[in-house]
C-alpha atoms as a PDB file:
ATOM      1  CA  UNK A   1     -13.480 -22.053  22.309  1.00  0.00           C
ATOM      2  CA  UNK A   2     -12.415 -23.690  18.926  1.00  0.00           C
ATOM      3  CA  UNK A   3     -15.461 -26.280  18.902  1.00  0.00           C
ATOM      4  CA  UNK A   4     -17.702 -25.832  15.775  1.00  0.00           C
ATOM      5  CA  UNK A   5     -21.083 -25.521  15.894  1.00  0.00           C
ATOM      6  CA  UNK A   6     -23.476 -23.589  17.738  1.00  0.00           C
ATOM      7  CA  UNK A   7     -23.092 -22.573  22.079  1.00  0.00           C
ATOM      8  CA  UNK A   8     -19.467 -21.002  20.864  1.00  0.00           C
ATOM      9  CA  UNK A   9     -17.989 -19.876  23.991  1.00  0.00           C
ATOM     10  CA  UNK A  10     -17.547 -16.295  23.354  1.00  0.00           C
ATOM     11  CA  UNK A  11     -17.496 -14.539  26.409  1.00  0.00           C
ATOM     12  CA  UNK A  12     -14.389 -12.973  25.795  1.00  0.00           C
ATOM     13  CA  UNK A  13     -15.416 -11.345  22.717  1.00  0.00           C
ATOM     14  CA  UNK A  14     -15.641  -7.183  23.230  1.00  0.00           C
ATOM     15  CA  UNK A  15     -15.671  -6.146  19.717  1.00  0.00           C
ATOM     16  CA  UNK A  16     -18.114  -8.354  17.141  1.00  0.00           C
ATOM     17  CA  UNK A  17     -16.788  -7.650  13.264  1.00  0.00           C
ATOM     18  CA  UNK A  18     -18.556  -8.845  10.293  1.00  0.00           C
ATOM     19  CA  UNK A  19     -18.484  -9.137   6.856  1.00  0.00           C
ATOM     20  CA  UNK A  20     -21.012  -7.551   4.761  1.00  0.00           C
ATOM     21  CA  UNK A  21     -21.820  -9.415   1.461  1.00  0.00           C
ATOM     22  CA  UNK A  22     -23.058 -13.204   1.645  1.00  0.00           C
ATOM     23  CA  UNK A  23     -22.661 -12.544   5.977  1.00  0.00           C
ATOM     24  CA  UNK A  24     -25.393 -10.424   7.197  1.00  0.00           C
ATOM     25  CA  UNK A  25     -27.415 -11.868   4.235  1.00  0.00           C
ATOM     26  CA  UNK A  26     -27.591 -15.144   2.923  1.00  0.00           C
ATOM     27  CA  UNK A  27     -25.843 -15.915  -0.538  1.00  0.00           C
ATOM     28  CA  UNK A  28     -29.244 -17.933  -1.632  1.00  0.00           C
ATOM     29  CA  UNK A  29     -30.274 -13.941  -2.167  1.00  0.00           C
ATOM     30  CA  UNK A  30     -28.223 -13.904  -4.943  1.00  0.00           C
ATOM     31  CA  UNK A  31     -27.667 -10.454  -4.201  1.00  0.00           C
ATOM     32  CA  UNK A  32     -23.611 -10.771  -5.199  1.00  0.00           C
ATOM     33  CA  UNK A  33     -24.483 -12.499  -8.239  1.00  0.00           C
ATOM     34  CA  UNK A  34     -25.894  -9.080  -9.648  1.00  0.00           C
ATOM     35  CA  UNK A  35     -22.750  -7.160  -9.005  1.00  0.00           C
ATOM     36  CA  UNK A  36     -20.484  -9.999 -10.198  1.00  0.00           C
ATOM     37  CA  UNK A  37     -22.684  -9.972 -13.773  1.00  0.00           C
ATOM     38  CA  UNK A  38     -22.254  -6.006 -13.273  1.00  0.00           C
ATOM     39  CA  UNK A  39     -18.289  -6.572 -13.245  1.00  0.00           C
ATOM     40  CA  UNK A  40     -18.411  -8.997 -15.667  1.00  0.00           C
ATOM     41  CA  UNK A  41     -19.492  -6.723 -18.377  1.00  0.00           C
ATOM     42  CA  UNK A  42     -17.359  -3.900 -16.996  1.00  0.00           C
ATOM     43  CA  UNK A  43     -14.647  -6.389 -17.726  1.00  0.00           C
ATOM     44  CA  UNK A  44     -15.848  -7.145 -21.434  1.00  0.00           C
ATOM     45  CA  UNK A  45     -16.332  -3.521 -22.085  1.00  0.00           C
ATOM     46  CA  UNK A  46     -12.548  -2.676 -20.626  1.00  0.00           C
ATOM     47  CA  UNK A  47     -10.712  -5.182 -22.506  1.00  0.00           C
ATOM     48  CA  UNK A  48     -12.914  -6.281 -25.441  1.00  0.00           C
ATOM     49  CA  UNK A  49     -13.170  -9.784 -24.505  1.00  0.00           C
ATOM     50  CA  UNK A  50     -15.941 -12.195 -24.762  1.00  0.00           C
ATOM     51  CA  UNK A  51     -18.729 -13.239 -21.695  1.00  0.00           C
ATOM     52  CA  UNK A  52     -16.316 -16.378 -20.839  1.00  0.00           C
ATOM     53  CA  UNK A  53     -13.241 -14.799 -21.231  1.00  0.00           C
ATOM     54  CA  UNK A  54     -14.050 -11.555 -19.232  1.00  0.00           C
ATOM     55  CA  UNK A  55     -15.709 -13.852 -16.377  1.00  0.00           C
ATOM     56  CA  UNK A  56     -12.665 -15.756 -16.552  1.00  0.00           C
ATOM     57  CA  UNK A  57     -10.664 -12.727 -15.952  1.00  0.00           C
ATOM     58  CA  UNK A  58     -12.485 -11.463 -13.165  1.00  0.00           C
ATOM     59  CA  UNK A  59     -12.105 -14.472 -11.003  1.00  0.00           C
ATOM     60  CA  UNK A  60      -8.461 -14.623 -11.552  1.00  0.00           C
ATOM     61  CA  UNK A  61      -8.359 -11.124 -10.689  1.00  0.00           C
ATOM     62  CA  UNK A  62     -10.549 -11.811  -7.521  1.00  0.00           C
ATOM     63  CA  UNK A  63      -8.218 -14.587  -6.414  1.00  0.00           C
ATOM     64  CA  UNK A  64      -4.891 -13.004  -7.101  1.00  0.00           C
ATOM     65  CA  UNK A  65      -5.879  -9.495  -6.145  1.00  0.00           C
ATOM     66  CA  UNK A  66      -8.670 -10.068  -3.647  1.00  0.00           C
ATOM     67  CA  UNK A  67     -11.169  -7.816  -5.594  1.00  0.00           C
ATOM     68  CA  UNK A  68     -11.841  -7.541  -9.055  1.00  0.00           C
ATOM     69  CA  UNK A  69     -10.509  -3.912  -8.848  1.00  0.00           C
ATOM     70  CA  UNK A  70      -7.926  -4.163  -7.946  1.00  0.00           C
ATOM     71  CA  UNK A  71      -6.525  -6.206 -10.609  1.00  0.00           C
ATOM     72  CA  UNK A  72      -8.310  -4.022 -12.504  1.00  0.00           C
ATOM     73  CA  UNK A  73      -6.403  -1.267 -11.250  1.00  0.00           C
ATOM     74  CA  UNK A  74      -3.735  -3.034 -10.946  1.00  0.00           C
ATOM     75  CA  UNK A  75      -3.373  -4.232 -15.117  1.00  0.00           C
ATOM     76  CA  UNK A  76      -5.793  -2.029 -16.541  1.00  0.00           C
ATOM     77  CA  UNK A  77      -5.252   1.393 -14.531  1.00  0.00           C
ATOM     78  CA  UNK A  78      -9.407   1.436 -14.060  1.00  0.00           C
ATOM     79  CA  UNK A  79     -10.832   4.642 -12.315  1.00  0.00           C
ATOM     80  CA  UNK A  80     -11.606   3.050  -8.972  1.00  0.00           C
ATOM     81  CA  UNK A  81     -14.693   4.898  -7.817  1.00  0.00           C
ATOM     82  CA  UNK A  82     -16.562   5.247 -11.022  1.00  0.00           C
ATOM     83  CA  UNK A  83     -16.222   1.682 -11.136  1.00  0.00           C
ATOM     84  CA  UNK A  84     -17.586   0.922  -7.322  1.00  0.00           C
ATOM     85  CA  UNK A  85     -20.476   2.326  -8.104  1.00  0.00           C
ATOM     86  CA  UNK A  86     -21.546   1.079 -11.598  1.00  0.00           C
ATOM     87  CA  UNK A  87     -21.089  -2.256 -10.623  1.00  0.00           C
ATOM     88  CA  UNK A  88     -23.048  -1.591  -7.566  1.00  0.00           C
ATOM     89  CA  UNK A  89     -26.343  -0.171  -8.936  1.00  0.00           C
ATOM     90  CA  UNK A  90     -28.150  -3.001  -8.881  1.00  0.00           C
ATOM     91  CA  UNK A  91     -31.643  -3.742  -7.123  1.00  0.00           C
ATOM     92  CA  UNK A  92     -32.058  -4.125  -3.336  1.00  0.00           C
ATOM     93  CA  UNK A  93     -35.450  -5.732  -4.109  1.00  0.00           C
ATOM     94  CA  UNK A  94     -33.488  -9.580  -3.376  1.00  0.00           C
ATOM     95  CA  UNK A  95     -32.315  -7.978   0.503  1.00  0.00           C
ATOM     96  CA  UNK A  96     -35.265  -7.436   3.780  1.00  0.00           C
ATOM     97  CA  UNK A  97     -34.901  -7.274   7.122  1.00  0.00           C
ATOM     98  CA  UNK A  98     -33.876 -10.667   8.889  1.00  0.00           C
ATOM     99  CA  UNK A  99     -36.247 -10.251  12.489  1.00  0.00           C
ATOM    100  CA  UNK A 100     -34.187 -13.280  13.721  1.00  0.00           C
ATOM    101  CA  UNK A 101     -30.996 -11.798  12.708  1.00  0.00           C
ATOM    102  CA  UNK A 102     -31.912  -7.924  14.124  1.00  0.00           C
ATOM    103  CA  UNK A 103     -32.546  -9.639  17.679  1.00  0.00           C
ATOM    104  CA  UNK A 104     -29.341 -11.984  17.770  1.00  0.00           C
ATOM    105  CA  UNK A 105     -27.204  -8.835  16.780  1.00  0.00           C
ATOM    106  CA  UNK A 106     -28.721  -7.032  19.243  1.00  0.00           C
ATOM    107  CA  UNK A 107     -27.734  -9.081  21.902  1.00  0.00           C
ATOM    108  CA  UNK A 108     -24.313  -9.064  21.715  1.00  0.00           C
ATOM    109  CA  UNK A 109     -22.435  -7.074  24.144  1.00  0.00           C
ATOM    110  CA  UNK A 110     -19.667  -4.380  23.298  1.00  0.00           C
ATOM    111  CA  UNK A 111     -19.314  -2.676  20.064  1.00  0.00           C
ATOM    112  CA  UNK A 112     -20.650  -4.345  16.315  1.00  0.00           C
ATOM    113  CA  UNK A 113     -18.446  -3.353  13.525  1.00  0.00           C
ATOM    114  CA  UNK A 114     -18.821  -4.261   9.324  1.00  0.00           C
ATOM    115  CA  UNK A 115     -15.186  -4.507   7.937  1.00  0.00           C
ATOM    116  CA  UNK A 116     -16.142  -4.853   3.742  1.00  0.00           C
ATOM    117  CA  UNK A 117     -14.140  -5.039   0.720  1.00  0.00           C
ATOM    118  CA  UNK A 118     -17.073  -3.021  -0.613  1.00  0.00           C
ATOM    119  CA  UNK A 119     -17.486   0.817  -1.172  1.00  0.00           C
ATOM    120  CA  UNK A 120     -18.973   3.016   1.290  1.00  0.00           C
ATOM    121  CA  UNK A 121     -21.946   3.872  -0.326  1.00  0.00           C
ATOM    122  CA  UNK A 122     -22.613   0.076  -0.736  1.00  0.00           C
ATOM    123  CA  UNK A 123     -22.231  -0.431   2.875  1.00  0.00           C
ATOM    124  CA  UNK A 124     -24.557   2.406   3.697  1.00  0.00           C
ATOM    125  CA  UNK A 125     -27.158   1.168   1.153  1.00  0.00           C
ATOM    126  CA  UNK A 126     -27.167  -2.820   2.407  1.00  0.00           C
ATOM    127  CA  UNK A 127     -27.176  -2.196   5.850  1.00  0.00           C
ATOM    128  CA  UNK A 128     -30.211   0.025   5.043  1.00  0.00           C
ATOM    129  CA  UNK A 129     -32.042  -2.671   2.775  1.00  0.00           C
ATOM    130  CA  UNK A 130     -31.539  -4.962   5.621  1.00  0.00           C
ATOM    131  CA  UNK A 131     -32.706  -2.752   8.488  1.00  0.00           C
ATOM    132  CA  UNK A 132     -29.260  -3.115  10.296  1.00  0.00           C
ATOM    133  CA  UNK A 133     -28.232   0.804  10.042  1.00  0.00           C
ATOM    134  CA  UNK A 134     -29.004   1.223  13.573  1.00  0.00           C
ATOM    135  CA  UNK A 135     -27.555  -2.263  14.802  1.00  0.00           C
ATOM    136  CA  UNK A 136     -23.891  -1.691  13.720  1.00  0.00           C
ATOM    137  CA  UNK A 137     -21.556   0.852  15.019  1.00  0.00           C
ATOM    138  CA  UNK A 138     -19.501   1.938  12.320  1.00  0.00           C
ATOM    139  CA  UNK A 139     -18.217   0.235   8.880  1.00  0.00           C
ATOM    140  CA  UNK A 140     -14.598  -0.208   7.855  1.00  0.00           C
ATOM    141  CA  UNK A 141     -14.751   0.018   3.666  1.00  0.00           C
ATOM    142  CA  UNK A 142     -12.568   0.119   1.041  1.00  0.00           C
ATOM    143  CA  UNK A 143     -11.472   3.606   1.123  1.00  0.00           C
ATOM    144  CA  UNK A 144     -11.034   3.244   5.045  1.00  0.00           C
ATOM    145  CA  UNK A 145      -8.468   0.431   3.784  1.00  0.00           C
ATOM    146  CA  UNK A 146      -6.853   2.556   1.418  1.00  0.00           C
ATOM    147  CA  UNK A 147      -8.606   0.633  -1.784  1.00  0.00           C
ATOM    148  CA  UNK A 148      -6.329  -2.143  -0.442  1.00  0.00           C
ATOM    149  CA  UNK A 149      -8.462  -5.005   0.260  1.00  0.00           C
ATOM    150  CA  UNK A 150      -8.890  -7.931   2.397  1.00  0.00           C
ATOM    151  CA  UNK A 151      -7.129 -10.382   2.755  1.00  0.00           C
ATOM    152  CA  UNK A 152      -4.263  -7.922   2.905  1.00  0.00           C
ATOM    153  CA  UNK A 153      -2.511  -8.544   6.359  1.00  0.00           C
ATOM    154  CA  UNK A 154      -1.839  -4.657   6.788  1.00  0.00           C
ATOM    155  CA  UNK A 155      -5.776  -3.716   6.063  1.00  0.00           C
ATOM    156  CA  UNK A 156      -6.898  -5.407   9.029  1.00  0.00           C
ATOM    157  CA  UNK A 157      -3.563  -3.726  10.992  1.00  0.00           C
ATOM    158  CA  UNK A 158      -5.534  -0.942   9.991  1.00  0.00           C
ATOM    159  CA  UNK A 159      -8.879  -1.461  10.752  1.00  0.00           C
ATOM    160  CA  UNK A 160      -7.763  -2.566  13.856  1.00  0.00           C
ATOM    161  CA  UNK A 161      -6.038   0.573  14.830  1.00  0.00           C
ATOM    162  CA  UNK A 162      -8.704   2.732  13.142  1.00  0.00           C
ATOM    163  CA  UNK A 163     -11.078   1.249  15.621  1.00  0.00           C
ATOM    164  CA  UNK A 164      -9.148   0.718  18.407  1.00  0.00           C
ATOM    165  CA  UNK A 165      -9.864  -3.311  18.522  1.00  0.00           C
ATOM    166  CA  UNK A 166      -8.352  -5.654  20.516  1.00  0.00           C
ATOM    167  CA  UNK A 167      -7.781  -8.505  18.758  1.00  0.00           C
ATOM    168  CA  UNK A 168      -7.735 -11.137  21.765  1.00  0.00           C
ATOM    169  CA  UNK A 169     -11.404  -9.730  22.529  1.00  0.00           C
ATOM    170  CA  UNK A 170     -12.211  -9.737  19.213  1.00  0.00           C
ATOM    171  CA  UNK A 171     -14.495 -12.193  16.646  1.00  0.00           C
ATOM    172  CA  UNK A 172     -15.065 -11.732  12.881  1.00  0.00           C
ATOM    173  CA  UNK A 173     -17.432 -13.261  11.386  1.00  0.00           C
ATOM    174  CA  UNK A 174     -16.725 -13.948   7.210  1.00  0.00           C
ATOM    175  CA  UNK A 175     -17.905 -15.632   4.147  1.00  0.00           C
ATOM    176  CA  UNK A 176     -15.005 -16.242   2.748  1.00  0.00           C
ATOM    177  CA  UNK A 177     -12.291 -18.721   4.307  1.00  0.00           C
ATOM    178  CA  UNK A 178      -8.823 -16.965   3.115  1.00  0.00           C
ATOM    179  CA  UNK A 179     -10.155 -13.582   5.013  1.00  0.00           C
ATOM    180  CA  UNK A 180      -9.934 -15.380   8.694  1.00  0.00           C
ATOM    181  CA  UNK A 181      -6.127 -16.275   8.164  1.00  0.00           C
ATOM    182  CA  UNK A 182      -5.095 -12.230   8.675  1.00  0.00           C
ATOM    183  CA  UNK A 183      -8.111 -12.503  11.426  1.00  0.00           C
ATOM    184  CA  UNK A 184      -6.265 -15.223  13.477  1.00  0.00           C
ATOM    185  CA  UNK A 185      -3.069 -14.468  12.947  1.00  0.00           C
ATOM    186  CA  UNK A 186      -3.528 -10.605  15.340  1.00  0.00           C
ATOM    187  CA  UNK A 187      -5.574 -13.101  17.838  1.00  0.00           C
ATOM    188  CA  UNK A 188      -9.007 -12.780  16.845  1.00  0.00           C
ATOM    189  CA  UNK A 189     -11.611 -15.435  17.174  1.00  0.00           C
ATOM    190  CA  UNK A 190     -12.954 -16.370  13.635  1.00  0.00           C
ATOM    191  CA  UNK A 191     -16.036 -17.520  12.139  1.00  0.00           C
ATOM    192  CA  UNK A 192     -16.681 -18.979   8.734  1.00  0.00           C
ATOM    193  CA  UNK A 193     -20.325 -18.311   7.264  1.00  0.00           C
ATOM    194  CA  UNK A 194     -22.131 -19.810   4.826  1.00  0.00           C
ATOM    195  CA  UNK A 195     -23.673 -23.409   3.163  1.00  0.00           C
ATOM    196  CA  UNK A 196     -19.357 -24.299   3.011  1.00  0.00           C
ATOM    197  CA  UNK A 197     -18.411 -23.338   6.445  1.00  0.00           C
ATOM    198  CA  UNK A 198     -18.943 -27.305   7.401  1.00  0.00           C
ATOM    199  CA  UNK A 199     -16.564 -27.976   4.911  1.00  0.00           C
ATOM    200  CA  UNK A 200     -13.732 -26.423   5.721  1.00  0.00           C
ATOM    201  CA  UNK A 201     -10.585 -28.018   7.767  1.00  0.00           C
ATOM    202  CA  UNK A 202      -8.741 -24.827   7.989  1.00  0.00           C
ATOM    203  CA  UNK A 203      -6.847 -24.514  11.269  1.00  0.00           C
ATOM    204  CA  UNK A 204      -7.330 -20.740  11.538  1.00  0.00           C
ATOM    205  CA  UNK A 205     -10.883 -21.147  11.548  1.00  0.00           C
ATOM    206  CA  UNK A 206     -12.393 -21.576  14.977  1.00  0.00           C
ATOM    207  CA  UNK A 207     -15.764 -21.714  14.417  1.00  0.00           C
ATOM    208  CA  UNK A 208     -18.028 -22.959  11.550  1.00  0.00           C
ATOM    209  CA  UNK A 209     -22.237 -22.016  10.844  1.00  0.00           C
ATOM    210  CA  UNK A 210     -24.179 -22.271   7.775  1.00  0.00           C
ATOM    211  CA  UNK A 211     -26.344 -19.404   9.664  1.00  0.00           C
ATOM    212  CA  UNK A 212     -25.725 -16.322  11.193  1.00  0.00           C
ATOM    213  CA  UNK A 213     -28.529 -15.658  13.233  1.00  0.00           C
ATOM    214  CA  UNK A 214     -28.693 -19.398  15.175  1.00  0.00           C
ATOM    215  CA  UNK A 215     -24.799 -19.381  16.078  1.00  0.00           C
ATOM    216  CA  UNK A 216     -25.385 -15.573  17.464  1.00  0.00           C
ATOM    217  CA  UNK A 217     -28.443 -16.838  19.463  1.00  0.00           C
ATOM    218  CA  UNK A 218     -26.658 -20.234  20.698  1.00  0.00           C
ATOM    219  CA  UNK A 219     -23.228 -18.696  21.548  1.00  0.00           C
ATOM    220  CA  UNK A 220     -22.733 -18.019  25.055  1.00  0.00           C
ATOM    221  CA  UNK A 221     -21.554 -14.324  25.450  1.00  0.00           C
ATOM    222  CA  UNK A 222     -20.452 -11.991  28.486  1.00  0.00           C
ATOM    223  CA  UNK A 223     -23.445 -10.603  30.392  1.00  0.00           C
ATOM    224  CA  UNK A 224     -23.542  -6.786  30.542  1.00  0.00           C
ATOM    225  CA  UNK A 225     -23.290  -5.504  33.994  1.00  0.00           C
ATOM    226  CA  UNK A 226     -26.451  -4.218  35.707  1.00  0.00           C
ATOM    227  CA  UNK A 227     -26.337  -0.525  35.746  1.00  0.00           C
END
């Protein structure tokens, strides 16, 4: 079950969780690279520093906070919604409907979940710009956690319990390596996504793919009973 690489052996796997941002899409859409110039200038305008600076800022936020918010909130006692969306409302026109990706999601037995560090309206409006509204079951956002983001251990207590998972018959699927380690640690199977994914040595990372779509297709999965 821990071999990388596509035919996974995820039969066990009841309840499929994924990340939204850079997961169901590629990062060569360059999609997050709106938002993050979005924040970037909601930093400068907050605290009056330069381009550099402000980027700066927001990373080290990012990394010590897990979301820009909420160091933001955190240091700067930032409205949280008004920012969500301003640094959302950016073009869709970069996001379409993956064929390949509809079918392998569509496959997959038991219940398809999206557990984001973004907003709900966010959510709502990706999964429509990539014509997977009707392919996932329900989404797990930031105000479902509480505005306490991943990789907080007790946000994914929650989601879990929210949704009634089962962690040993669980996978999550994730851009980002340091969101698996809460993952693995309750028993799920994880996944890292993305051009890194190869790269990473990680021991709670079970399985690595550049693509979503081809490991989906490859992995071997339980067969739904005939009615």
């Amino acid at each position: 079950m821990r071999g990388p690489g596509p035919g996974a052996d995820l039969r066990h796997v009841e309840t499929w969780i994924f990340d939204l941002d850079n997961t169901l899409y590629p990062p060569g859409a360059e999609f997050m690279s709106l938002i993050e110039g979005r924040m970037t200038e909601y930093v400068m305008r907050e605290t009056g520093l330069a381009w550099d600076e402000a980027h700066a800022l927001q990373k080290r936020y990012l990394g010590e906070h897990g979301t820009t918010l909420a160091g933001l909130m955190a240091n700067h006692g930032v409205e949280p919604m008004g920012f969500l969306e301003e640094v959302h409302d950016v073009s869709h026109d970069s996001l379409s409907p993956d064929p390949a990706l509809q079918a392998a999601l569509a496959r997959l037995p038991g219940r398809r979940l999206v557990f984001t560090n973004g907003h709900s309206g966010h959510a709502t409006r990706v999964l429509t710009s990539l014509g997977l509204t009707d392919l996932i079951d329900d989404v797990f956002h930031l105000e479902s956690a509480g505005l306490t983001p991943k990789p907080a251990p007790e946000t994914y207590a929650r989601m879990a319990a929210r949704h009634g998972v089962h962690p040993m018959a669980a996978a999550f699927f994730e851009d980002t390596e340091r969101n698996l380690a809460p993952a693995e640690a309750l028993g799920m199977t994880t996944i890292l996504v993305g051009p890194h994914a190869a790269a990473s040595t990680a021991p709670f990372v079970h399985h690595r793919t550049e693509a979503l779509a081809p490991f989906l297709d490859a992995a071997r999965i339980k067969k739904e009973s005939a009615a």
